[in-house]
Protein backbone atom coordinates (compact mmCIF):
# COMPACT_ATOMS: atom_id res chain seq x y z
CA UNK A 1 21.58 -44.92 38.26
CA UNK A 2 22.38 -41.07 38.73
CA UNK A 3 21.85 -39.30 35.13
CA UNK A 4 25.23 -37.61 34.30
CA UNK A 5 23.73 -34.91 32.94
CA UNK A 6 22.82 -33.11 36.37
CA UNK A 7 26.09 -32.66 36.90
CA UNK A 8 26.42 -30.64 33.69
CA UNK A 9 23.56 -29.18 34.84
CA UNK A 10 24.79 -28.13 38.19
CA UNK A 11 27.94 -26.96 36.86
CA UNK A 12 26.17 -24.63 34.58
CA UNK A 13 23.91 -23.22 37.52
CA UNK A 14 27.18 -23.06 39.70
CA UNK A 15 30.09 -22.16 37.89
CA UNK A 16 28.61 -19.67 34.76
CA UNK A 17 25.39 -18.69 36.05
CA UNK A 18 25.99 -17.90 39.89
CA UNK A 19 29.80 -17.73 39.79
CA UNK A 20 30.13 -19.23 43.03
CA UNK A 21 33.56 -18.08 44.96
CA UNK A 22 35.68 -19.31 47.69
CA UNK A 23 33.82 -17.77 50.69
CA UNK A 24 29.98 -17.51 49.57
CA UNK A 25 27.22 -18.15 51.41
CA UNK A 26 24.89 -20.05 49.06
CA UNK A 27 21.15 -20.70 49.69
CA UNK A 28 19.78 -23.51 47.41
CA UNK A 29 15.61 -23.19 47.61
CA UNK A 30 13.64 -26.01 45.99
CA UNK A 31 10.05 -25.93 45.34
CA UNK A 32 8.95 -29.33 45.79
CA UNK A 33 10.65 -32.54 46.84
CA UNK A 34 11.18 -34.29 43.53
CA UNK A 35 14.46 -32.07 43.43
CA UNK A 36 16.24 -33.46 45.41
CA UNK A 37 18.79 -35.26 42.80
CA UNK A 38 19.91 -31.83 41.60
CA UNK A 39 20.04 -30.31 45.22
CA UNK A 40 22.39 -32.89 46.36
CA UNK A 41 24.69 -31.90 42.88
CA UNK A 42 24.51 -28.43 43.52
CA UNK A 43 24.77 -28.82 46.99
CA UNK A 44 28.46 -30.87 46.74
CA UNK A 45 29.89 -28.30 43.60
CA UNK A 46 29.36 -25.48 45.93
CA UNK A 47 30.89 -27.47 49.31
CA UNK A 48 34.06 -28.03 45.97
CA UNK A 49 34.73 -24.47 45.05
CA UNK A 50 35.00 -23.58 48.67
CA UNK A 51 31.84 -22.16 49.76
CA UNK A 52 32.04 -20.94 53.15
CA UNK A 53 28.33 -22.09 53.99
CA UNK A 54 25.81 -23.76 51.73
CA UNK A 55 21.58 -23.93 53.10
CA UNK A 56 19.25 -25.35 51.66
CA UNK A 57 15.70 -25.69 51.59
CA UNK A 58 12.39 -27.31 50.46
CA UNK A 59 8.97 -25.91 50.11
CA UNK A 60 5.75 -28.13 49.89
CA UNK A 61 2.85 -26.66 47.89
CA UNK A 62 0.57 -28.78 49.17
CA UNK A 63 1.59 -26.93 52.82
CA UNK A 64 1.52 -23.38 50.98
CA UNK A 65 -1.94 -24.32 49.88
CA UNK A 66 -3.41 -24.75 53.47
CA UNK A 67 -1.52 -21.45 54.58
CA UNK A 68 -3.70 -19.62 51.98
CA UNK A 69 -6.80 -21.21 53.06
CA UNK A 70 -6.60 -21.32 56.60
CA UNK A 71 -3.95 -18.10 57.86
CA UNK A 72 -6.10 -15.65 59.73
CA UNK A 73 -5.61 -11.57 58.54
CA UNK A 74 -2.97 -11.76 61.97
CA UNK A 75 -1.08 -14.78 60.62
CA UNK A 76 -1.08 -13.24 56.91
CA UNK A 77 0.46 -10.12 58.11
CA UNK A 78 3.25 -11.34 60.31
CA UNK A 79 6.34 -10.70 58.25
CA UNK A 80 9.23 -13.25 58.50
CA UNK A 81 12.06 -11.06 60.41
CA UNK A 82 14.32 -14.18 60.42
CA UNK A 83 14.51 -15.06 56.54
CA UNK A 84 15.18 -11.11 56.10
CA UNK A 85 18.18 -11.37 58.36
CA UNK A 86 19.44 -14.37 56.68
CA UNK A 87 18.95 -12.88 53.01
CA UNK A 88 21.09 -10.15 53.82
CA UNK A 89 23.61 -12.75 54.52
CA UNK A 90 23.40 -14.81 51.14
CA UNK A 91 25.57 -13.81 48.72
CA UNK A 92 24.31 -16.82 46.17
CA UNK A 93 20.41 -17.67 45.86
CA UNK A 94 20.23 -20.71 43.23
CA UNK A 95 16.29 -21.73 42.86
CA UNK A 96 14.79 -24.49 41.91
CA UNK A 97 11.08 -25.61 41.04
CA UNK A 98 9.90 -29.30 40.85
CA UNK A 99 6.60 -29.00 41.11
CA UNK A 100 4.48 -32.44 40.43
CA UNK A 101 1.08 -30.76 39.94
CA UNK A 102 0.99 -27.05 38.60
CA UNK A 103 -2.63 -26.44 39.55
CA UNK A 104 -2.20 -27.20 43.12
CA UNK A 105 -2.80 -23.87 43.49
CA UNK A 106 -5.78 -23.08 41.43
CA UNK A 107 -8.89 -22.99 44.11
CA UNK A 108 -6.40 -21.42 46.59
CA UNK A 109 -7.46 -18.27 48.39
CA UNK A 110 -6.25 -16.36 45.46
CA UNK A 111 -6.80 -12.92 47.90
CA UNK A 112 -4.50 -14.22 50.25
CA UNK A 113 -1.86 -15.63 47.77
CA UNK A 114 -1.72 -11.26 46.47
CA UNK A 115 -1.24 -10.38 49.99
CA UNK A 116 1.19 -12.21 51.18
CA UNK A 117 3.33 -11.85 48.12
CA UNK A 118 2.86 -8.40 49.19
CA UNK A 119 4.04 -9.47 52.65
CA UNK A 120 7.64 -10.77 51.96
CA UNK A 121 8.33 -8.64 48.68
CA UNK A 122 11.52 -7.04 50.71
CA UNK A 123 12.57 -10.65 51.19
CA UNK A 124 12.40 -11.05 47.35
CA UNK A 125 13.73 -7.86 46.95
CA UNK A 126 16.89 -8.25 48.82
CA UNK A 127 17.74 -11.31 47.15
CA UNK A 128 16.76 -9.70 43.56
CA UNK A 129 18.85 -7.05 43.81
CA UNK A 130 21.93 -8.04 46.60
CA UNK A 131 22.50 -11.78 45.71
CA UNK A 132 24.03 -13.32 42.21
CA UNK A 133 20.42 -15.44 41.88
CA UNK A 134 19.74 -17.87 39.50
CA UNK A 135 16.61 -19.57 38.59
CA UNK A 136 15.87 -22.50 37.26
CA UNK A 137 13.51 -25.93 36.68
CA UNK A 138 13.87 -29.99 37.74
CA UNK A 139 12.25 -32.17 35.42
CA UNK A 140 8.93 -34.02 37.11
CA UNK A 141 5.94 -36.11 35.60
CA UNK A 142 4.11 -33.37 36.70
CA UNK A 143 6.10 -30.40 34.55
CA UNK A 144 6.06 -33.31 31.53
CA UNK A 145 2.67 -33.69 31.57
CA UNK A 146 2.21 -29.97 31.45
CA UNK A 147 4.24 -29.85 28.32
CA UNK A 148 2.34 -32.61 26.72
CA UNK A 149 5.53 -34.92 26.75
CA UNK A 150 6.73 -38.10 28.83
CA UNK A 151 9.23 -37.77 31.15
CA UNK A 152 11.99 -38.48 28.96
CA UNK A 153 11.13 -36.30 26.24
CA UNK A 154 10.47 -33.79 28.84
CA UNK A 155 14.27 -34.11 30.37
CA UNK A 156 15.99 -34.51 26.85
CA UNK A 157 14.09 -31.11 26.01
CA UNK A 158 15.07 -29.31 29.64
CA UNK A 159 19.02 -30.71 29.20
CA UNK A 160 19.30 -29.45 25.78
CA UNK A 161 17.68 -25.74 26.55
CA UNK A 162 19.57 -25.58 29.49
CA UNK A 163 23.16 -27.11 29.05
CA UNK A 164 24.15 -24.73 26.16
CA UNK A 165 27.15 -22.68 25.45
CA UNK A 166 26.27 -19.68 27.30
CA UNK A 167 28.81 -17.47 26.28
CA UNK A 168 28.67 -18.30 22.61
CA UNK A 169 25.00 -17.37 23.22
CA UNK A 170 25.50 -13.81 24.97
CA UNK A 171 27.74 -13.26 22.16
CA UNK A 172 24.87 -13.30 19.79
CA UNK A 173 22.48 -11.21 21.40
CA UNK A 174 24.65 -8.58 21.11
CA UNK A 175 23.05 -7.45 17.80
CA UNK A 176 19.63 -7.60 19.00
CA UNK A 177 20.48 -5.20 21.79
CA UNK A 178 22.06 -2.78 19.71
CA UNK A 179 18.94 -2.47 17.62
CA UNK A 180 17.12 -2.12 20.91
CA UNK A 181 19.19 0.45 21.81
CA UNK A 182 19.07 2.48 18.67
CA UNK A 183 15.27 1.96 18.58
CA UNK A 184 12.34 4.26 19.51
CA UNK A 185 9.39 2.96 18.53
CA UNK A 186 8.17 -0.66 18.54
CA UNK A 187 5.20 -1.81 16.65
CA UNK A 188 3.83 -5.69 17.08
CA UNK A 189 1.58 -6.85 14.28
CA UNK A 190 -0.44 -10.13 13.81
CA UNK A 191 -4.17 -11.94 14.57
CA UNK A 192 -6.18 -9.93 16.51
CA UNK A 193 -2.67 -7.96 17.70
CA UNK A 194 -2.08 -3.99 16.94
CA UNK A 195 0.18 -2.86 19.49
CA UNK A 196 3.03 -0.09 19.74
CA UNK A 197 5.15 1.74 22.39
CA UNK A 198 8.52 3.76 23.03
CA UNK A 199 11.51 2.49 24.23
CA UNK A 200 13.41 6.06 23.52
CA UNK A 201 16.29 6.01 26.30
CA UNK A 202 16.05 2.79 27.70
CA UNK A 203 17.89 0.11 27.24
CA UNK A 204 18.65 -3.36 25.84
CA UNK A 205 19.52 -6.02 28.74
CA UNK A 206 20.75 -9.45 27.49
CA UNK A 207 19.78 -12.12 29.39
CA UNK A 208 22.11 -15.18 28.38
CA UNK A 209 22.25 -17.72 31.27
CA UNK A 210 23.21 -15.68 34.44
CA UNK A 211 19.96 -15.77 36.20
CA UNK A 212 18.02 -17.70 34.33
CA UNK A 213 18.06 -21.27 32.84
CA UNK A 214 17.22 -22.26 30.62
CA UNK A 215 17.41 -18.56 29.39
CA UNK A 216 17.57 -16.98 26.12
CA UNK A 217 15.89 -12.84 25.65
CA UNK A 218 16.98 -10.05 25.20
CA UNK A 219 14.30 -7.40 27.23
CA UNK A 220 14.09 -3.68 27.52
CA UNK A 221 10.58 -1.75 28.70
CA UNK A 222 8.06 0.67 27.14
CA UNK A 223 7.81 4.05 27.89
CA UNK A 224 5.39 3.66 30.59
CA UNK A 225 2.55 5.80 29.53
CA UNK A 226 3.05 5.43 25.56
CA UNK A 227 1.51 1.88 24.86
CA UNK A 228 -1.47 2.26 22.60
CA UNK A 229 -3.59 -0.82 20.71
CA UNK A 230 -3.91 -4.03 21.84
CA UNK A 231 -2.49 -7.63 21.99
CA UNK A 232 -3.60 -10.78 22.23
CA UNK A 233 -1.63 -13.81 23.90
CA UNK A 234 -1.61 -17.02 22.21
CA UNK A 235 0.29 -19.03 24.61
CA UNK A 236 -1.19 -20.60 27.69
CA UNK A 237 0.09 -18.61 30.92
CA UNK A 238 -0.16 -20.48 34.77
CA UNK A 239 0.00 -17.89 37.01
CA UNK A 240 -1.20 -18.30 41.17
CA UNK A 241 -1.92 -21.69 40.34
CA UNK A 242 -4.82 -20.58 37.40
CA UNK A 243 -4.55 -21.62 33.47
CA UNK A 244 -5.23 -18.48 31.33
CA UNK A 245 -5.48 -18.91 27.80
CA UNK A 246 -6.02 -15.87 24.91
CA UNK A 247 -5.30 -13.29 27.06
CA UNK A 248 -6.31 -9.93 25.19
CA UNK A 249 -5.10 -6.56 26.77
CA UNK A 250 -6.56 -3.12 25.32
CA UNK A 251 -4.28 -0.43 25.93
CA UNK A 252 -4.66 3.43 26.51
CA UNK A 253 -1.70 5.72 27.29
CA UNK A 254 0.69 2.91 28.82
CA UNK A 255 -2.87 1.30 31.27
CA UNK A 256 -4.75 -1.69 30.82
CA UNK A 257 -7.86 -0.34 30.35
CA UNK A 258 -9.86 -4.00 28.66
CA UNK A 259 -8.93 -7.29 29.80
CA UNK A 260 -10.72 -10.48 29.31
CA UNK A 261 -9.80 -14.62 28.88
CA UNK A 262 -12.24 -16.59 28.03
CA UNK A 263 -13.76 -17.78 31.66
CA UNK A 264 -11.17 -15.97 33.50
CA UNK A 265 -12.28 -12.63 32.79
CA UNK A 266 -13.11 -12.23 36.89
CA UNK A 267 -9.87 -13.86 38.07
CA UNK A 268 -7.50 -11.84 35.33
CA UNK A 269 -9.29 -8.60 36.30
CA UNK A 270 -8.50 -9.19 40.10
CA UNK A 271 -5.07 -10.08 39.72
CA UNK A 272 -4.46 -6.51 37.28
CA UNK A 273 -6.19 -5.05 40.00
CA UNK A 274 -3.78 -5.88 42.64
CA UNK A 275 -1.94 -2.39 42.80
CA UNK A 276 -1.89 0.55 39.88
CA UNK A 277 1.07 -0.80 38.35
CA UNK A 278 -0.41 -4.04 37.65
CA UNK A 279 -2.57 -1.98 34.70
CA UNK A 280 0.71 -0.75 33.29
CA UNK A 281 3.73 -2.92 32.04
CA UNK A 282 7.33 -3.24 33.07
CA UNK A 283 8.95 -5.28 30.40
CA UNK A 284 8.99 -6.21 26.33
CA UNK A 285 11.57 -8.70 25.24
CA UNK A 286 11.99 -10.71 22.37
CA UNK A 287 12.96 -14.89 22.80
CA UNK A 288 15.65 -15.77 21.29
CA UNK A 289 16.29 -19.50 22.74
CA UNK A 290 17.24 -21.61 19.62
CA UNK A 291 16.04 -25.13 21.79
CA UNK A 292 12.93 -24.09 23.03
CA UNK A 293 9.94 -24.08 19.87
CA UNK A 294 6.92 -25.08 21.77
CA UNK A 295 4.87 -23.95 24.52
CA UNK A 296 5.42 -25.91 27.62
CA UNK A 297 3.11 -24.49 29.85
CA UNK A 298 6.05 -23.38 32.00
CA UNK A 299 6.59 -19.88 31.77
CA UNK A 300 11.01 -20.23 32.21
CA UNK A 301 10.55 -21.87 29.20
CA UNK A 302 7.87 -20.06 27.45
CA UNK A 303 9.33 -16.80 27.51
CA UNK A 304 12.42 -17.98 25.78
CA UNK A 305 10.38 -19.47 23.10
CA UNK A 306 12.27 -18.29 19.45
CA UNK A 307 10.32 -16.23 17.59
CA UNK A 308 8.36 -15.01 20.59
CA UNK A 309 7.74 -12.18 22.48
CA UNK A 310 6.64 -10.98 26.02
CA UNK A 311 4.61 -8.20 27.27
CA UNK A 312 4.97 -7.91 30.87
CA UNK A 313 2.18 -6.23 33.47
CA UNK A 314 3.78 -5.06 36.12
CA UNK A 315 6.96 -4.53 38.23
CA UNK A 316 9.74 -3.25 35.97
CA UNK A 317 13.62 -4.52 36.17
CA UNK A 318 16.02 -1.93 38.21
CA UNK A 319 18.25 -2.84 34.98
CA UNK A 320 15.64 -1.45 32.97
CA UNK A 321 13.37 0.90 34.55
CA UNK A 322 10.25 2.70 33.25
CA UNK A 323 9.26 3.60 36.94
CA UNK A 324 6.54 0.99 37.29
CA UNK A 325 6.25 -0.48 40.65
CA UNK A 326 3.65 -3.72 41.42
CA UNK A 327 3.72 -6.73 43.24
CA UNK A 328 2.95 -8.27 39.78
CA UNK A 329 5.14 -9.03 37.10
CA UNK A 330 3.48 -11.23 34.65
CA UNK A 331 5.37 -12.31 31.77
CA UNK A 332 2.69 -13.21 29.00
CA UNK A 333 3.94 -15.01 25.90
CA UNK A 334 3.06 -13.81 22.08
CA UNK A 335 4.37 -16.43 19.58
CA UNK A 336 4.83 -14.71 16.32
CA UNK A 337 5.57 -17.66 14.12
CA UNK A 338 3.88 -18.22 11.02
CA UNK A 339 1.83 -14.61 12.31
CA UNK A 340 3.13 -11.72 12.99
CA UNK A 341 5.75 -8.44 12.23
CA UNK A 342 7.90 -7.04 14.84
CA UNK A 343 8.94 -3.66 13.65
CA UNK A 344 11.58 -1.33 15.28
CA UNK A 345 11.07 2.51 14.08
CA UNK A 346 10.43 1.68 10.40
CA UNK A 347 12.20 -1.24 10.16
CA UNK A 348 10.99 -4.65 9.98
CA UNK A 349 12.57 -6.72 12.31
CA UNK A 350 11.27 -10.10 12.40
CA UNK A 351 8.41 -11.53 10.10
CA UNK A 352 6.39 -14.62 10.95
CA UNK A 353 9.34 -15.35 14.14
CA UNK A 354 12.25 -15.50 11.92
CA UNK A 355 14.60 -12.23 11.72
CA UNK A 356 14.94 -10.76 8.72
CA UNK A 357 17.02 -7.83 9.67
CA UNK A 358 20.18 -8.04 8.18
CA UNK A 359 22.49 -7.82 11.54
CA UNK A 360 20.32 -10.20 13.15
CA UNK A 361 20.27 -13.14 10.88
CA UNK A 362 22.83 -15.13 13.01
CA UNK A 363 20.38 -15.49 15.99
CA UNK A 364 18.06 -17.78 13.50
CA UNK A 365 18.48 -21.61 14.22
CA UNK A 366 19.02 -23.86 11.91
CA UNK A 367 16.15 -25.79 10.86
């Protein structure tokens, strides 16, 4: 029996976050095959509000895997012409990850996984900044064992963070980017965390539901060369296929200049070695997603965590740009509950992840 709440689902993805119009072309792109219940949804809502052409596609890890292992230095370096050409066709990207085993990748060729992101990055770039893009996740055993739930705990969690009000929630946010705005100086405080930066003249970018969901931050970036102390992450990061957990960056005018995670310190080093910008960061935003309290191992969901924040090596926004350029962007999660200040200028903003701000006490949930 089909779950009715994909079609909620899809209707968020389709009509609020992606808009699609009479005349699109849409490319739907899912990561896995256990998708395929919400591609079909999506799929049919976008053939319904008149889409002149709708692709989609499926990606196998498993298949991604070999490529990594096996692709000779010829092979790695071929560049896909063809999915360039159609990209600059696509005027609505909606993806989708149902992955049934996040560590599929973790004893890939982790050399060849940087350079071939390096490879297609004007593939991701076109659809970044030319498409109306949305991201998203499809609930697996894999994803729910991740997040330490079963299945159905796992979907009733992913419905509820993702099938919200959207534009009640963008309504909100508004206060915490006008105290971004205002702002100059940041300061993070808690366990082993002493970490502050500029944000003087750029600004604070909402991020309620348009191209990501669930979503739920509102981001802006440091000053590229002002970040000074240093942070420690206490929420578990997967990135090319690896498990990191207490990452701890030391900072020196805006670089990375210490890095270590407890038997990763080899395989964290390499991938902040992957271009100069990797040492510096493009991105600090503050979660603000009322449904998602946990870690889930996932990092859509992680960075949305309430009363968290994220402190991002790499490739800055174009809506918010410091100048850093990397073919990383890295979003590592800080949960400040129960431990830690987040301070704008001299005022305290948030205290142990609840705000405390006067204009801000309307983003904190109910309990």
């Amino acid at each position: 029996m089909k779950d009715p709440r994909l079609r909620k689902f899809a209707e968020v993805l389709v009509n609020y976050s992606a808009r699609v119009q009479p005349g699109d072309v849409v490319l739907i792109s899912c990561a896995g095959l256990e998708g395929t219940p919400l591609v079909k949804e999506l799929y049919a809502l976008c053939l319904e509000k008149g889409a002149k052409y709708v692709e989609y596609d499926f990606t196998v890890a498993d298949i991604n895997r070999y490529f990594y292992n096996a692709a000779s230095p010829e092979q790695l370096a071929y560049f896909p012409e063809h999915k360039l050409e159609f990209m600059k066709k696509v005027d609505v990207y909606i993806g989708l990850a149902a992955a049934d085993n996040s560590m599929v990748m973790a004893n890939a060729n982790q050399a060849n996984m940087i350079a071939w992101s390096k490879v297609v990055r004007p593939i991701t770039d076109r659809r970044v900044k030319k498409t109306r893009w949305v991201i998203t996740r499809y609930p697996t055993h894999g994803a729910a064992q991740e997040a330490r739930m079963s299945l159905d705990e796992y979907e009733d969690y992913l419905f509820a963070a993702c099938c919200m009000d959207w534009e009640q929630e963008s309504k909100k946010q508004d206060a915490l980017k006008a105290c971004l705005d205002a702002a100059d100086r940041v300061r993070i405080v808690s366990s082993d965390t002493d970490l502050s930066f500029s944000i003087k003249g750029l600004p604070g970018i909402k991020c309620d539901g348009r191209l990501n969901i669930p979503d739920g931050e509102v981001f802006t970036a440091p000053v590229r060369d002002s970040v000074e102390g240093y942070i420690t992450y206490n929420c578990p990061s997967i990135y090319q296929g690896k498990e990191f957990n207490n990452v701890r960056l030391e900072f020196a005018q805006g670089r990375i200049v210490g890095a270590n995670s407890p038997g990763m310190d080899e395989e964290l080093n390499r991938i902040l070695d992957t271009d100069e910008g990797a040492r510096y960061v493009g991105e600090f935003a503050v979660g603000v997603n009322p449904r998602i309290r946990v870690p889930m191992r996932n990092i859509l969901f992680d960075e949305k965590i309430f009363g968290s924040i994220h402190f991002t090596p790499g490739q800055a926004y174009d809506e918010c740009d410091n100048g850093n350029r990397s073919a990383v962007h890295w979003d590592l999660v800080k949960i400040l509950t129960g431990d830690g200040e987040l301070w704008f200028d001299d005022i305290l903003i948030q205290k142990d992840g609840r705000f405390v701000h006067e204009p801000l006490l309307g983003l904190n949930p109910g309990d």
